[in-house]
Protein backbone atom coordinates (compact mmCIF):
# COMPACT_ATOMS: atom_id res chain seq x y z
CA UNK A 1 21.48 34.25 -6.59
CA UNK A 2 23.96 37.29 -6.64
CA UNK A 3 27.47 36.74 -6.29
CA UNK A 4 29.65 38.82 -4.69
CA UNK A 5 33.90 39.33 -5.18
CA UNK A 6 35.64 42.16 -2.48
CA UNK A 7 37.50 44.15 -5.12
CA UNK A 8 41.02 45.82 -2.99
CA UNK A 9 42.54 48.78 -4.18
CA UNK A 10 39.77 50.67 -6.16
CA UNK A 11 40.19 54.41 -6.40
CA UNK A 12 37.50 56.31 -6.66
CA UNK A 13 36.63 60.47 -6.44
CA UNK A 14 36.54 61.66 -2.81
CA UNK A 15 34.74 65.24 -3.87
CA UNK A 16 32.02 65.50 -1.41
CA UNK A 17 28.61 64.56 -3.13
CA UNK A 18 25.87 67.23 -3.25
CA UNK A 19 22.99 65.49 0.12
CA UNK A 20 19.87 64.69 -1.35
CA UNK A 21 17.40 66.97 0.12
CA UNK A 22 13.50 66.51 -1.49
CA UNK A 23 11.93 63.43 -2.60
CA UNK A 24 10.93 62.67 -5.79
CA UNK A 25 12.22 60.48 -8.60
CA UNK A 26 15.51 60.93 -10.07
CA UNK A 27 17.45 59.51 -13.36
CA UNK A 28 20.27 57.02 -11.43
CA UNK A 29 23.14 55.15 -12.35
CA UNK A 30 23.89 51.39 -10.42
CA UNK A 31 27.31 52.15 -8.59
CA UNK A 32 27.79 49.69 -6.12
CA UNK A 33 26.16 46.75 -4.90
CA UNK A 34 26.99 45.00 -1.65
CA UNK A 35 25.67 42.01 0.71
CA UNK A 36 23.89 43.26 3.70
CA UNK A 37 23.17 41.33 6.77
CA UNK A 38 21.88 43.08 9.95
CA UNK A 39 22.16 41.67 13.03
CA UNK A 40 18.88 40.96 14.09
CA UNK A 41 18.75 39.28 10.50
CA UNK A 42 21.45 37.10 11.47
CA UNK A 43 20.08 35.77 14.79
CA UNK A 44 16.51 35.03 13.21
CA UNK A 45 17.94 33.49 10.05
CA UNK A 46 16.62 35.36 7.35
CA UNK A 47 18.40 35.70 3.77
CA UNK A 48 20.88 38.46 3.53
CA UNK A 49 19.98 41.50 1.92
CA UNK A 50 21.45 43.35 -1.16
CA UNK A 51 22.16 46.80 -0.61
CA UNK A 52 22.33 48.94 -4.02
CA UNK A 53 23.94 52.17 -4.00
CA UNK A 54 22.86 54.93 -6.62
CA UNK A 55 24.26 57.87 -8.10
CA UNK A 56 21.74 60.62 -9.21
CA UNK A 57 22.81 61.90 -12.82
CA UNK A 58 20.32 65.12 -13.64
CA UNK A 59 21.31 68.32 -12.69
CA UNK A 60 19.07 68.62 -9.53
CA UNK A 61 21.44 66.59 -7.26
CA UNK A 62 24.08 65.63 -9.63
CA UNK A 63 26.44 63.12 -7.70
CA UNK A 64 24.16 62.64 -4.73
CA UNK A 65 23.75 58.90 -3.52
CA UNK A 66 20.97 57.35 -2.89
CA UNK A 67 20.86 53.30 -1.59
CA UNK A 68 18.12 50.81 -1.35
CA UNK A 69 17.77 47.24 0.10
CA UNK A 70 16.39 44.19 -1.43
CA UNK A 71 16.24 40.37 0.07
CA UNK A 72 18.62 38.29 -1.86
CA UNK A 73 16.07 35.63 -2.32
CA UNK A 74 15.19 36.08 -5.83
CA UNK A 75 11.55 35.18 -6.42
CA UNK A 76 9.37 35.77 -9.73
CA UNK A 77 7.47 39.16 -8.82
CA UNK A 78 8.97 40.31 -5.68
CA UNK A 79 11.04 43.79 -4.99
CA UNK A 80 14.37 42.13 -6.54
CA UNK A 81 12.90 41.09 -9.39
CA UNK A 82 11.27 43.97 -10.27
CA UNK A 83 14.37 46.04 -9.55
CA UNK A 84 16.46 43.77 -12.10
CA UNK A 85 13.62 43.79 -14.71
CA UNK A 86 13.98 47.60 -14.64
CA UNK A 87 18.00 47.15 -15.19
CA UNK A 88 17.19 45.36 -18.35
CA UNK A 89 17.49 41.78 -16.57
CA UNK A 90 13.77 40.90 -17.78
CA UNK A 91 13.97 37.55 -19.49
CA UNK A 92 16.80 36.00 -16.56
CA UNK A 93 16.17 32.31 -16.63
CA UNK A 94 15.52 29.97 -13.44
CA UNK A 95 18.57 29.99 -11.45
CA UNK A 96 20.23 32.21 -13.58
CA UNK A 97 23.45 34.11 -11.57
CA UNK A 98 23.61 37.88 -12.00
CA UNK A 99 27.16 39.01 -10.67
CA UNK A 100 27.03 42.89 -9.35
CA UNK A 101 29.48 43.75 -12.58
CA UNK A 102 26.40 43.54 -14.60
CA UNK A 103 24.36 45.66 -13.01
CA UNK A 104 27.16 48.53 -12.66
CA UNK A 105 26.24 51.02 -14.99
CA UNK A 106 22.84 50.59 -15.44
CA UNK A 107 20.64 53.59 -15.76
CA UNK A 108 16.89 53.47 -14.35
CA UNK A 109 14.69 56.08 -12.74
CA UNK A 110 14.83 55.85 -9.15
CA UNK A 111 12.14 56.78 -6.69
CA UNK A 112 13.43 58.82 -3.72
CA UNK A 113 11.91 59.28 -0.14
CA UNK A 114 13.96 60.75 2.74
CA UNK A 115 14.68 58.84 6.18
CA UNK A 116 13.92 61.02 9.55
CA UNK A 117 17.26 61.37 9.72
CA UNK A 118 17.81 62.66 6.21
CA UNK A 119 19.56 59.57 4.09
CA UNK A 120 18.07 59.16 0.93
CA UNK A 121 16.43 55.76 0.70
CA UNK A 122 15.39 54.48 -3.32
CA UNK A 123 11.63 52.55 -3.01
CA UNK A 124 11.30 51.67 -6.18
CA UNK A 125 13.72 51.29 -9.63
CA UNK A 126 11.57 51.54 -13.37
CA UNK A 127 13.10 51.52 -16.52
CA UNK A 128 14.75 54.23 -18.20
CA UNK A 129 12.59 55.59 -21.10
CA UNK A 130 14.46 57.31 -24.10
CA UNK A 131 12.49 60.64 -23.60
CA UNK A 132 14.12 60.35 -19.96
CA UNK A 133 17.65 60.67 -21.57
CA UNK A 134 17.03 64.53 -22.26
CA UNK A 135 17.20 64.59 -18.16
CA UNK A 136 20.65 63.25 -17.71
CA UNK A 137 23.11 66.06 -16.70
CA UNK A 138 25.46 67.19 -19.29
CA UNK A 139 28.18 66.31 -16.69
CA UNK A 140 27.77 62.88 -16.67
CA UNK A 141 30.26 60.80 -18.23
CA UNK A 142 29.45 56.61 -18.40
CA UNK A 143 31.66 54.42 -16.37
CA UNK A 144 34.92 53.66 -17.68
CA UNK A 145 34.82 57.00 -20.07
CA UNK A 146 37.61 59.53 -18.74
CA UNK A 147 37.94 63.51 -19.90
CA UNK A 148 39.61 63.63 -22.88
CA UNK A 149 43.54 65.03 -22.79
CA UNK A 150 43.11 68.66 -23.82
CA UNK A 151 44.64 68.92 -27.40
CA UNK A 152 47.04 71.28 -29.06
CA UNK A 153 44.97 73.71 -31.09
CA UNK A 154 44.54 73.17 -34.27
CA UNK A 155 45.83 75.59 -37.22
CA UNK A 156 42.87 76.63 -39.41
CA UNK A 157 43.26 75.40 -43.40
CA UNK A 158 42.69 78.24 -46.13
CA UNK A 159 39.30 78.26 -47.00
CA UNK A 160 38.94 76.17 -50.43
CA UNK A 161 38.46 77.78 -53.48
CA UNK A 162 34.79 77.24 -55.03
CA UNK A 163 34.65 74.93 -57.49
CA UNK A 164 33.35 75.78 -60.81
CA UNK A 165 29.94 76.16 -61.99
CA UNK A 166 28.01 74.57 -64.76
CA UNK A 167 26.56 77.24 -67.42
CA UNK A 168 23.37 78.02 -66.20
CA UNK A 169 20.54 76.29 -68.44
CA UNK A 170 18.63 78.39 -70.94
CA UNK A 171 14.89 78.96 -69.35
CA UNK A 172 12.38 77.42 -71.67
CA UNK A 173 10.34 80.33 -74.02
CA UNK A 174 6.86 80.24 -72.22
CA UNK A 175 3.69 77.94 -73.11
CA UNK A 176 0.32 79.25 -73.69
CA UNK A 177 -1.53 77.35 -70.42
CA UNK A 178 -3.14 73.98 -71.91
CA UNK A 179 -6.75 74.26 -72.72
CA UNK A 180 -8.87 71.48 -70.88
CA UNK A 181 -8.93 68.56 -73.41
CA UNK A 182 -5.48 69.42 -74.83
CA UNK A 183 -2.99 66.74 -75.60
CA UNK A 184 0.28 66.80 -74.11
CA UNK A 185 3.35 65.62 -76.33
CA UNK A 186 5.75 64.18 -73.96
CA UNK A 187 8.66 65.94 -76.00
CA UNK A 188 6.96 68.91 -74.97
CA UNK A 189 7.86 68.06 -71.13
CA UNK A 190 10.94 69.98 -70.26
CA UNK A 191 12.03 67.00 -67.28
């Protein structure tokens, strides 16, 4: 069972997002997770849904949104449960509570398909793979990072001054090779 708090107040960046125009799948952050109850939904009963909002972070569509629905009834096996499994939620315990915090953040590969009307609609959520991580734009910054203040420049130091050498060793005078059957004296070893 999800629980969900309204959080007032929260800024966020209002620079249009770049629209999601192929299918495919994408490397995604978790942004946003909200309750979801149509109307039909309501007047037959069923369990509300949980809508998840992602953000793509490669460089195709860097910043585009994608969302996907689940049922809120959390089952062994079903669509939620896989979806959390992916997220790293694999070894939740019976009536365990996940609380959308948690799952902000999380990056997972996200399959894509595209509604008539063009909204991008996530089908299924896997688990990130560390070879994925090459994929993720160089733009993205993790939640709760900000850009760094720029900094004064910074006067360059005199280069230091080598320090000194040790005498270079004498070379050894050369040894005849060693005949097959010779003995080696071990103070003969120069190492």
């Amino acid at each position: 069972m999800l629980k969900f708090k309204k959080q007032e107040g929260q800024e966020y960046d209002k620079t249009p997002a770049p629209r999601i125009t192929r299918e495919g799948e994408f490397i995604a952050e978790v942004v946003k997770l909200e309750e979801f109850q149509s109307e039909r939904g309501e007047k037959e009963g069923w369990a509300p849904s949980v809508k998840f909002i992602f953000r793509v972070i490669e460089d195709d569509f860097f910043g585009g949104f994608a969302s996907g629905l689940v049922t809120s009834q959390w089952h062994s096996g079903n669509k939620l449960d896989n979806w959390l499994s992916a997220m790293g939620m694999k070894n939740a315990g019976l009536n365990e509570t996940i609380v959308p915090e948690q799952l902000k953040g999380k990056i997972v590969k996200v399959d894509i398909n595209l509604s008539q009307k063009g909204f991008a609609n996530v089908k299924v959520v896997r688990e990130l793979h560390p070879n994925d991580r090459a994929r993720i734009s160089a733009n993205y910054k993790p939640r709760g990072t900000k850009q760094a203040a720029p900094q004064a420049p910074v006067q360059q130091a005199p280069a230091p001054t080598p320090a000194p050498q040790p005498p270079a060793q004498q070379a050894l005078p050369p040894q005849p090779p060693a005949q097959p059957g010779t003995v080696i004296d071990d103070d003969s070893v120069p190492f």
